[in-house]
Protein backbone atom coordinates (compact mmCIF):
# COMPACT_ATOMS: atom_id res chain seq x y z
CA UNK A 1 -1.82 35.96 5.03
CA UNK A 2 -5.49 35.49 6.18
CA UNK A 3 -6.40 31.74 7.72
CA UNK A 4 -8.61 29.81 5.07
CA UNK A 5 -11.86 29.96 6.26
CA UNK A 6 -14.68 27.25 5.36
CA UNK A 7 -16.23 23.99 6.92
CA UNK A 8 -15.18 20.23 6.97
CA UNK A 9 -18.21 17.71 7.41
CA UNK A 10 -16.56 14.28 7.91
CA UNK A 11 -19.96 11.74 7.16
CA UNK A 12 -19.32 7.79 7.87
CA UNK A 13 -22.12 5.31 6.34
CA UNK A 14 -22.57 2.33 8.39
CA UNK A 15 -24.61 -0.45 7.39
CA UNK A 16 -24.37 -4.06 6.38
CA UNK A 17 -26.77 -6.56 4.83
CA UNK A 18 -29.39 -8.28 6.98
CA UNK A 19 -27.46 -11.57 7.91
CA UNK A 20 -29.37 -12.90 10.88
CA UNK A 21 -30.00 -16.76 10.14
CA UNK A 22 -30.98 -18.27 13.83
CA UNK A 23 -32.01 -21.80 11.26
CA UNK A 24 -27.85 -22.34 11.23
CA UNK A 25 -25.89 -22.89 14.49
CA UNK A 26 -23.01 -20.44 12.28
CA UNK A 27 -23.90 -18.87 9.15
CA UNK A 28 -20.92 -17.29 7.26
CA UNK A 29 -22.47 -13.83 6.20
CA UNK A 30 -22.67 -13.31 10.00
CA UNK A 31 -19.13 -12.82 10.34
CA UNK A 32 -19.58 -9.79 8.34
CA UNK A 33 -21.10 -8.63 11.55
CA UNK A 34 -18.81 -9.46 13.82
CA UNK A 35 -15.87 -8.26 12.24
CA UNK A 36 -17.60 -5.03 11.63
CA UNK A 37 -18.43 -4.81 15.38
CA UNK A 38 -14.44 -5.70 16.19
CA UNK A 39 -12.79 -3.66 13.67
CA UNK A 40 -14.89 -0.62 13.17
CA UNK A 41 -17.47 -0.61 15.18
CA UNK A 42 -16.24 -0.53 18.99
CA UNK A 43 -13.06 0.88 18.14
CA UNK A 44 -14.70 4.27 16.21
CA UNK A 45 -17.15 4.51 19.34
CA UNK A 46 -14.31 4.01 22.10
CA UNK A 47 -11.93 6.93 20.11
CA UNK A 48 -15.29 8.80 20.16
CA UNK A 49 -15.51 8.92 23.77
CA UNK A 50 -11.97 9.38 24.16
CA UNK A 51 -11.88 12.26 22.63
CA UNK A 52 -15.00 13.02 24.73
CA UNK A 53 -13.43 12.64 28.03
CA UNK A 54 -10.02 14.83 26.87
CA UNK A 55 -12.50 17.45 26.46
CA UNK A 56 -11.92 18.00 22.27
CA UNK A 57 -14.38 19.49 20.45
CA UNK A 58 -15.15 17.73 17.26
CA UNK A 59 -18.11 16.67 15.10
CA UNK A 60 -18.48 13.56 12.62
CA UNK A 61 -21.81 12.89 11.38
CA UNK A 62 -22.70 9.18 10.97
CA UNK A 63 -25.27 6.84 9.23
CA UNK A 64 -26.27 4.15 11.00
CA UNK A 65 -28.93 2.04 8.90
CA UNK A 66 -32.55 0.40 9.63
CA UNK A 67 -30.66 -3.17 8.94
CA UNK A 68 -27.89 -2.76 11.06
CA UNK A 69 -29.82 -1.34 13.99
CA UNK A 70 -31.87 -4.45 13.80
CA UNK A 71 -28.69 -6.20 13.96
CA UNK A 72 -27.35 -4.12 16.75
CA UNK A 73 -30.25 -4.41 18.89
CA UNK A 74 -30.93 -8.60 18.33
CA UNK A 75 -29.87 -10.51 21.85
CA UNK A 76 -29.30 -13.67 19.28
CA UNK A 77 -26.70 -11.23 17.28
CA UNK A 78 -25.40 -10.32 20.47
CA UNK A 79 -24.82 -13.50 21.92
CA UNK A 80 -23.07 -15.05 18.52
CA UNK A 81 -21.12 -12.19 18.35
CA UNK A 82 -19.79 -12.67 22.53
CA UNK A 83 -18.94 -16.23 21.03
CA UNK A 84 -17.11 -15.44 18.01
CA UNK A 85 -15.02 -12.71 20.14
CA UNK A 86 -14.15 -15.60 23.04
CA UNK A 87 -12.72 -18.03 19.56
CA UNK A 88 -10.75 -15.27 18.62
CA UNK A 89 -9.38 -14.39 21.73
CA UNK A 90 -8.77 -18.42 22.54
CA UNK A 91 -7.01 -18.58 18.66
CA UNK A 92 -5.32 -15.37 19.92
CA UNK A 93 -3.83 -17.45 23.54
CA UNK A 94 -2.79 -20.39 20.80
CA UNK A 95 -0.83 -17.99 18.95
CA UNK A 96 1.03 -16.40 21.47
CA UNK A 97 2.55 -19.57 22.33
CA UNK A 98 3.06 -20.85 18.94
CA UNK A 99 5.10 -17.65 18.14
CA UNK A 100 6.96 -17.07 21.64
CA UNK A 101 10.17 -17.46 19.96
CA UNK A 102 9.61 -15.25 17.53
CA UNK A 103 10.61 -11.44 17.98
CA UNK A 104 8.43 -10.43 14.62
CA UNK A 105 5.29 -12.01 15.16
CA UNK A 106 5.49 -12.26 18.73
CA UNK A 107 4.43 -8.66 19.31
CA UNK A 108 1.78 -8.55 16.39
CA UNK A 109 -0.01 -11.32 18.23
CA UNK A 110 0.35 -9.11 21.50
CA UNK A 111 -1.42 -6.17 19.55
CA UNK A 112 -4.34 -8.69 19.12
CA UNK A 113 -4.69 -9.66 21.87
CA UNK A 114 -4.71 -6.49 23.34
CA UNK A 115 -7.01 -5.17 21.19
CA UNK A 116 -9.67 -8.22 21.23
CA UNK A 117 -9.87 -7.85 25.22
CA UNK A 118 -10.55 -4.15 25.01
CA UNK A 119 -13.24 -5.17 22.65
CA UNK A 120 -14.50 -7.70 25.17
CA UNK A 121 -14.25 -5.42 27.90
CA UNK A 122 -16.15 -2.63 26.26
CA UNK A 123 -18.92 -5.09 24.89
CA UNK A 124 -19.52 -7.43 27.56
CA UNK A 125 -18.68 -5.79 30.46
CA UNK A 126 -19.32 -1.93 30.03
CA UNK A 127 -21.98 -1.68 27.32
CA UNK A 128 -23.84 -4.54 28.16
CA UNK A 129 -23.69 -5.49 24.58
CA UNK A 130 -25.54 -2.31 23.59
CA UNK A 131 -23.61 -0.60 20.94
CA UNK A 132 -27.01 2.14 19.66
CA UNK A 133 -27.05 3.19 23.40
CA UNK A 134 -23.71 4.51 23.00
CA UNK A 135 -23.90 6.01 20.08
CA UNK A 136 -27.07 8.04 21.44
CA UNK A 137 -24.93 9.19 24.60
CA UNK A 138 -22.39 10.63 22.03
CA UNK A 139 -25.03 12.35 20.08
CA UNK A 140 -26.62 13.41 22.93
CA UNK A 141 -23.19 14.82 23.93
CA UNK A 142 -23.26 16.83 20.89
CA UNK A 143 -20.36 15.55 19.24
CA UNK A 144 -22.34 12.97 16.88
CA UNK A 145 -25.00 13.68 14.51
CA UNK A 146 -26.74 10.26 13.31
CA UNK A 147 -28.36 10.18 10.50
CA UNK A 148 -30.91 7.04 8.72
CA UNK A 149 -31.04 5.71 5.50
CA UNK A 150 -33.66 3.65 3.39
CA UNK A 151 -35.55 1.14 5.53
CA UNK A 152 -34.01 -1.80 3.71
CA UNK A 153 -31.17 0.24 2.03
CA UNK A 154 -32.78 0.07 -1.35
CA UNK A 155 -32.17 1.76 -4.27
CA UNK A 156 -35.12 4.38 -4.53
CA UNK A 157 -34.46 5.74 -8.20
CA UNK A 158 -35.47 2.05 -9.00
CA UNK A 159 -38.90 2.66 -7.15
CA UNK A 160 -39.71 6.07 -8.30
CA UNK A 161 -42.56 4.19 -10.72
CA UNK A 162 -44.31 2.94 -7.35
CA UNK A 163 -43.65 5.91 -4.95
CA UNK A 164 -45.87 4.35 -2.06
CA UNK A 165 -42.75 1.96 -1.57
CA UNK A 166 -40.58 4.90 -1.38
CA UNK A 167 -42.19 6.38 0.82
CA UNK A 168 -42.89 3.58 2.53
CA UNK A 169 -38.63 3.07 2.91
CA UNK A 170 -38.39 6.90 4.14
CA UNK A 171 -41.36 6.62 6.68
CA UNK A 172 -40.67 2.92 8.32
CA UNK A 173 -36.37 4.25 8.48
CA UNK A 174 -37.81 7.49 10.55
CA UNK A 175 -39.91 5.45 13.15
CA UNK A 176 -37.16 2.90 13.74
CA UNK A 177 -35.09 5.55 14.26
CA UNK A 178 -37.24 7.45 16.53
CA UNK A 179 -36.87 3.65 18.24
CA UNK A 180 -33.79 3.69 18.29
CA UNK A 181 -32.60 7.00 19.02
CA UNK A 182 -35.78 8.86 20.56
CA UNK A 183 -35.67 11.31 18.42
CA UNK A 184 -36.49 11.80 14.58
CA UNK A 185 -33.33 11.78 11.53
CA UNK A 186 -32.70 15.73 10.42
CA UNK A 187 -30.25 14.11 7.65
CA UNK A 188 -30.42 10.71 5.65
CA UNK A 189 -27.78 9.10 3.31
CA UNK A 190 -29.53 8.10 0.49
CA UNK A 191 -28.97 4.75 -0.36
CA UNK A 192 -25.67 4.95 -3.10
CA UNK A 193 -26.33 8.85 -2.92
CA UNK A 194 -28.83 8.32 -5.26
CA UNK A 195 -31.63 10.72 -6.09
CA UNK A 196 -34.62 10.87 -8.39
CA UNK A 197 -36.62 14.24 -8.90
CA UNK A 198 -40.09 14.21 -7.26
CA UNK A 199 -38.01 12.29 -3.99
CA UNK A 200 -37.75 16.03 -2.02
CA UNK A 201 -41.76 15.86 -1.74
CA UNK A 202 -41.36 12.64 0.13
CA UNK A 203 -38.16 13.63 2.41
CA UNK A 204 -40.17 16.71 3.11
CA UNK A 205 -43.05 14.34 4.51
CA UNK A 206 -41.10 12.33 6.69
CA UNK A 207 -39.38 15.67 8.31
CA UNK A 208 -35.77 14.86 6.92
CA UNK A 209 -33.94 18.40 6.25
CA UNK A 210 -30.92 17.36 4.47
CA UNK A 211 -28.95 14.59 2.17
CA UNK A 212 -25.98 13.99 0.60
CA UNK A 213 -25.31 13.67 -3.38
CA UNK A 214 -22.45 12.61 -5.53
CA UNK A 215 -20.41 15.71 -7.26
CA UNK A 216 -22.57 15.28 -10.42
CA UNK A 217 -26.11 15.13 -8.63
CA UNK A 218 -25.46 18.96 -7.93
CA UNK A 219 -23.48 20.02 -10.76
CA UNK A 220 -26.41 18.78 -13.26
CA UNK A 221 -29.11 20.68 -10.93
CA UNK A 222 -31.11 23.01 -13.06
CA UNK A 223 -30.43 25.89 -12.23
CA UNK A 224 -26.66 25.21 -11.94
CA UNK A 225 -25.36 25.79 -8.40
CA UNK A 226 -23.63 29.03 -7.78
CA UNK A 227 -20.70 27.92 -5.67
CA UNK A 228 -20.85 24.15 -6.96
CA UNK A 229 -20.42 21.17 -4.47
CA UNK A 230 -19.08 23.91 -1.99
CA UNK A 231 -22.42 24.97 -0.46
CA UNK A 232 -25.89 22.96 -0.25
CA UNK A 233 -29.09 23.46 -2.45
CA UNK A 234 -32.05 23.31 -1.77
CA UNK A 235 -35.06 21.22 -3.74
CA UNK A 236 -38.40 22.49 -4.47
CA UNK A 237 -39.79 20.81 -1.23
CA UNK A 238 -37.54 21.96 0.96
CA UNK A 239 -34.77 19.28 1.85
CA UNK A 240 -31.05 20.30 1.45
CA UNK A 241 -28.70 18.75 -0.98
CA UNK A 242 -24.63 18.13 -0.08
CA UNK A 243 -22.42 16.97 -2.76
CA UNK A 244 -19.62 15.12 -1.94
CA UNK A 245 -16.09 16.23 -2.26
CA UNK A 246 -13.98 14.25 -4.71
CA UNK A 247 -10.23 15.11 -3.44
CA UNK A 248 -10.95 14.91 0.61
CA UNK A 249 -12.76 11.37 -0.46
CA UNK A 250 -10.25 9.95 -3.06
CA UNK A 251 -7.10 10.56 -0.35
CA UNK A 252 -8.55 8.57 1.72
CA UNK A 253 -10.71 5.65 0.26
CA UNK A 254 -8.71 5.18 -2.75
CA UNK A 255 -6.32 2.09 -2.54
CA UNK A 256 -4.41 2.92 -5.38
CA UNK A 257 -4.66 6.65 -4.66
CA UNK A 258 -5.25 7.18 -0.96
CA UNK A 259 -3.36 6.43 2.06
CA UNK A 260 -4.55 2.97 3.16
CA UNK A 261 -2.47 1.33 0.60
CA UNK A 262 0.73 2.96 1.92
CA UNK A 263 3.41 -0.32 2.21
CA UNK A 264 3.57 0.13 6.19
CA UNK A 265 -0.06 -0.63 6.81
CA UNK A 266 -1.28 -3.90 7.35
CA UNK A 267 -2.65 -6.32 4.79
CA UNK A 268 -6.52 -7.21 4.52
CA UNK A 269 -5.90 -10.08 2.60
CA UNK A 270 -3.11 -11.92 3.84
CA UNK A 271 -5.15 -13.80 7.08
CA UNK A 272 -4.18 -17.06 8.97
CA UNK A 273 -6.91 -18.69 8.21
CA UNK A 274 -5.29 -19.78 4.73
CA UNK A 275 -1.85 -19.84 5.92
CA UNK A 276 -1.96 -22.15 9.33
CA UNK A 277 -2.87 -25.51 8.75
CA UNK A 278 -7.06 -26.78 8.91
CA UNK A 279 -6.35 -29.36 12.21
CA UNK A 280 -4.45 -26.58 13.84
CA UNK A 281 -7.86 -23.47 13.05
CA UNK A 282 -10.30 -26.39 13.48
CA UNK A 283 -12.43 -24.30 15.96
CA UNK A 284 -12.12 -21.34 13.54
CA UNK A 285 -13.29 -22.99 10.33
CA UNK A 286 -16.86 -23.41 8.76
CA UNK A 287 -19.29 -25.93 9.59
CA UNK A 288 -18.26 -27.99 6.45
CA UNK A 289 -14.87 -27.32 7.29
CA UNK A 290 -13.85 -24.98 5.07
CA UNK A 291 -11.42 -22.21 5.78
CA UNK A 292 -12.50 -18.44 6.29
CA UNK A 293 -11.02 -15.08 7.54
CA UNK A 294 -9.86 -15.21 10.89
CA UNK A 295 -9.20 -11.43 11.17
CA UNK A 296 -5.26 -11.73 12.58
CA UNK A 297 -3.21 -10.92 9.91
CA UNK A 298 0.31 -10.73 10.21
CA UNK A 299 1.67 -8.74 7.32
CA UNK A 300 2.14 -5.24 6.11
CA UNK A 301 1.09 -4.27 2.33
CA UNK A 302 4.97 -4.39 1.58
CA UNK A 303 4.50 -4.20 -1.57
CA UNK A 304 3.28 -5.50 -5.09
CA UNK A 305 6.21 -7.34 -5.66
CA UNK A 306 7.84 -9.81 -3.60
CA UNK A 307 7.15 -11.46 -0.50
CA UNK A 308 4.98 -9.56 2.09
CA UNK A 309 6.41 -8.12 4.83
CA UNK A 310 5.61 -8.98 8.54
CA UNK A 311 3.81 -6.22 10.06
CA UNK A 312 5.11 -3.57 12.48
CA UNK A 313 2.80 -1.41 14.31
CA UNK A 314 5.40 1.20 15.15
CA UNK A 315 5.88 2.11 11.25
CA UNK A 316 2.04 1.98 10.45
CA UNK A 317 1.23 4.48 13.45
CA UNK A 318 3.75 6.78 12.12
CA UNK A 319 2.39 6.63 9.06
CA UNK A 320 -1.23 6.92 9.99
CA UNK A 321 0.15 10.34 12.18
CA UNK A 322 1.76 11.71 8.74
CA UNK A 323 -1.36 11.23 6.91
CA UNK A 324 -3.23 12.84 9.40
CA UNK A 325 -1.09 15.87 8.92
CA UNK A 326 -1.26 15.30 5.54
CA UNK A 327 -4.73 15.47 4.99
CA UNK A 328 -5.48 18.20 7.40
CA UNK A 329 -3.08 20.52 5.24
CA UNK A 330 -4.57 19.55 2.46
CA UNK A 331 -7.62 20.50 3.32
CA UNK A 332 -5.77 24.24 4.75
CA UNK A 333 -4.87 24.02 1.06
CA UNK A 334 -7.98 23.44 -0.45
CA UNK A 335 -9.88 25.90 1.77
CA UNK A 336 -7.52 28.91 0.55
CA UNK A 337 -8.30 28.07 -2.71
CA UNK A 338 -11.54 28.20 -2.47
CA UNK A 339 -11.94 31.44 -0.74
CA UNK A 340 -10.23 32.78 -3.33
CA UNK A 341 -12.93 31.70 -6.02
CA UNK A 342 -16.19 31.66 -3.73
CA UNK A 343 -18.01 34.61 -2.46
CA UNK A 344 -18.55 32.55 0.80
CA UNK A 345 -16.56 29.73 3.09
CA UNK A 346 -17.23 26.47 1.27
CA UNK A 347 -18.38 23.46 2.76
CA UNK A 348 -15.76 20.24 1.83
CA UNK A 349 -18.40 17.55 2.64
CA UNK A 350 -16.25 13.72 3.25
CA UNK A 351 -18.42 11.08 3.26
CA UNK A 352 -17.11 7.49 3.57
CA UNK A 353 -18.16 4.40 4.35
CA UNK A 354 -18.00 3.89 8.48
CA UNK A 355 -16.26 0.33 7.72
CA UNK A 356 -13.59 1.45 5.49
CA UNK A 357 -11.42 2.59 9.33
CA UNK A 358 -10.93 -0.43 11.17
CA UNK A 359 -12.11 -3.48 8.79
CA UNK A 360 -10.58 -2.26 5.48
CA UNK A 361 -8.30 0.34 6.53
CA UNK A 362 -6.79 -1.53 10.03
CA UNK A 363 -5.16 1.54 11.00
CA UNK A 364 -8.04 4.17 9.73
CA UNK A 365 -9.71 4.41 13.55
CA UNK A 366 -6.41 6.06 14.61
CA UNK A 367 -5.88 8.01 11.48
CA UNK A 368 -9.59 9.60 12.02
CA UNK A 369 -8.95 10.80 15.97
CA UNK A 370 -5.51 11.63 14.96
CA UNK A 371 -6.72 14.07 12.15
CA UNK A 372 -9.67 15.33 14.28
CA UNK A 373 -7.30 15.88 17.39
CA UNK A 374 -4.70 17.46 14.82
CA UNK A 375 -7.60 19.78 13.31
CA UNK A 376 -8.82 21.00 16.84
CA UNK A 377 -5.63 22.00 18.24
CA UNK A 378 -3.83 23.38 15.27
């Protein structure tokens, strides 16, 4: 039997609303930013490089928007988010102590801790707090493609009456990326993959060669596509469509569906800052003194029944490494399939949102270099 022959384009969207409020000593919203930069963040970037320096030859393509390269880049950003990471790691030192007696949590905390100084480590002391320069060296590398997005992440179809604002959010997201990267975007990720027709004239102007569309933006194209969302199309001006694939994205975003709600992996919702009590997290509350996520979190999904479960690394690595396997045979799968009904090897295009692995998905920065390591040596 012939190999299946076609293309996997893994695409991560990061971005986050502009949160910066230098009026407030602590501002809420900001921990958005923070926990992005702890959970999702460093850790895709470090399994980037690590990959890198064991010589495996991958590719992800990755959005990084106008609002959270201004975030990125701010030294007032930069020095909340040093502060929020020394609380966490000073709540982490409480912890350990508080749970030395106990063999379940007692190595949970451990994983925290471990993982929080690595964070430190990379931030403060390697990367000088500079998380766009090392996204550039990986692109640079050629393993990384980043793409832009919509100046202010705006909904263009909702501008198409005033097109000098649309044009205005294509032009200002290529210079700041030209700022930020030193080079100009060849793709974009339009802003909820949303497209209106007349918008190719203005991607065309601002030099972008490519974007991604949901299933339905290229099934409804007139004239219908030959080999559906398997292969781009291209627009009267010139740009490139890519719809995305349903199955490849479902598997893995999908809670109900997908892998990250498999009973091993660790809860998102269940955090100490509602379980412990306020006088014991009184560094890690609000202002007002209200209680927020702390980001340790102590319990598997278990279940939706019952008590949860406390969490055990062990189990959710093994299952992130069967998923892996999983989803790179499905895609073997999928691929024979299609050469079967396509005249030519079909492009599966999986685009997801960057913060999904790590903040969402705990485990999903492991599952992604475990499939791509799977894919390259298999």
């Amino acid at each position: 039997m012939n190999s299946p022959k076609g293309n996997l384009a893994l695409v991560l969207h990061a971005h986050l609303p502009f949160v910066r409020h230098p009026e407030h000593e602590q501002f809420l919203e900001e921990d958005w930013l923070y926990e992005a930069i702890t959970e999702t963040y460093i850790p895709l970037i470090d399994g980037m490089q690590h990959m890198v320096r064991d010589g495996v030859d991958f590719r992800i393509t990755m959005s990084v928007t106008p609002p959270l390269c201004a975030m990125l880049r701010d030294e007032l950003m930069q020095t909340r988010y040093v502060r929020h990471l020394t609380h966490l790691l000073a709540l982490c030192e409480k912890e350990a102590a508080r749970v030395a007696q106990d063999n379940e949590l007692r190595p949970v905390v451990a994983l925290y801790q471990e993982k929080l100084t690595r964070c430190h480590e990379l931030f403060v002391n390697e990367w000088k707090c500079e998380i766009l320069p090392q996204l550039k060296t990986l692109q640079e590398q050629g393993v990384l493609e980043i793409i832009t997005c919509a100046a202010t992440h705006g909904f263009l179809p909702l501008m198409q009456q005033f097109p000098e604002a649309v044009r205005a959010q294509l032009l200002i997201a290529r210079d700041d990326y030209r700022e930020c990267f030193g080079r100009d975007p060849v793709g974009i990720w339009l802003p909820e993959c949303a497209y209106f027709s007349g918008l190719d004239a203005l991607l065309q102007e601002a030099n972008i060669r490519w974007f991604i569309l949901d299933a339905h933006g290229l099934m409804f194209a007139d004239p219908r596509p030959e080999n559906a969302i398997y292969a781009p199309i291209f627009t009267p001006s010139g740009p490139a469509a890519f719809g995305r694939d349903r199955d490849s994205s479902r598997q893995v975003w999908s809670a109900e569906e997908g892998y990250p709600g498999d009973p091993a992996y660790r809860d998102f919702y269940r955090d100490i800052g509602f379980d412990l009590s306020k006088d014991y997290l009184a560094e890690n509350l609000t202002p007002t003194g209200e209680r927020k996520f702390t980001g340790l979190k102590y319990h598997r999904i278990t279940g939706n029944v019952g008590p949860k479960e406390i969490y055990n690394r062990a189990w959710a690595m093994a299952a992130a490494d069967a998923h892996a396997g999983h989803f790179m045979q499905s895609r073997v799968d999928q691929f024979r399939q299609l050469n079967e009904a396509l005249p030519c090897p079909p492009i599966i295009l999986s685009p997801f949102d960057a913060e999904l692995f790590g903040h969402w998905w705990f485990e999903g920065p492991e599952f992604l270099e475990l499939f791509i390591r799977k894919s390259v040596y298999d």
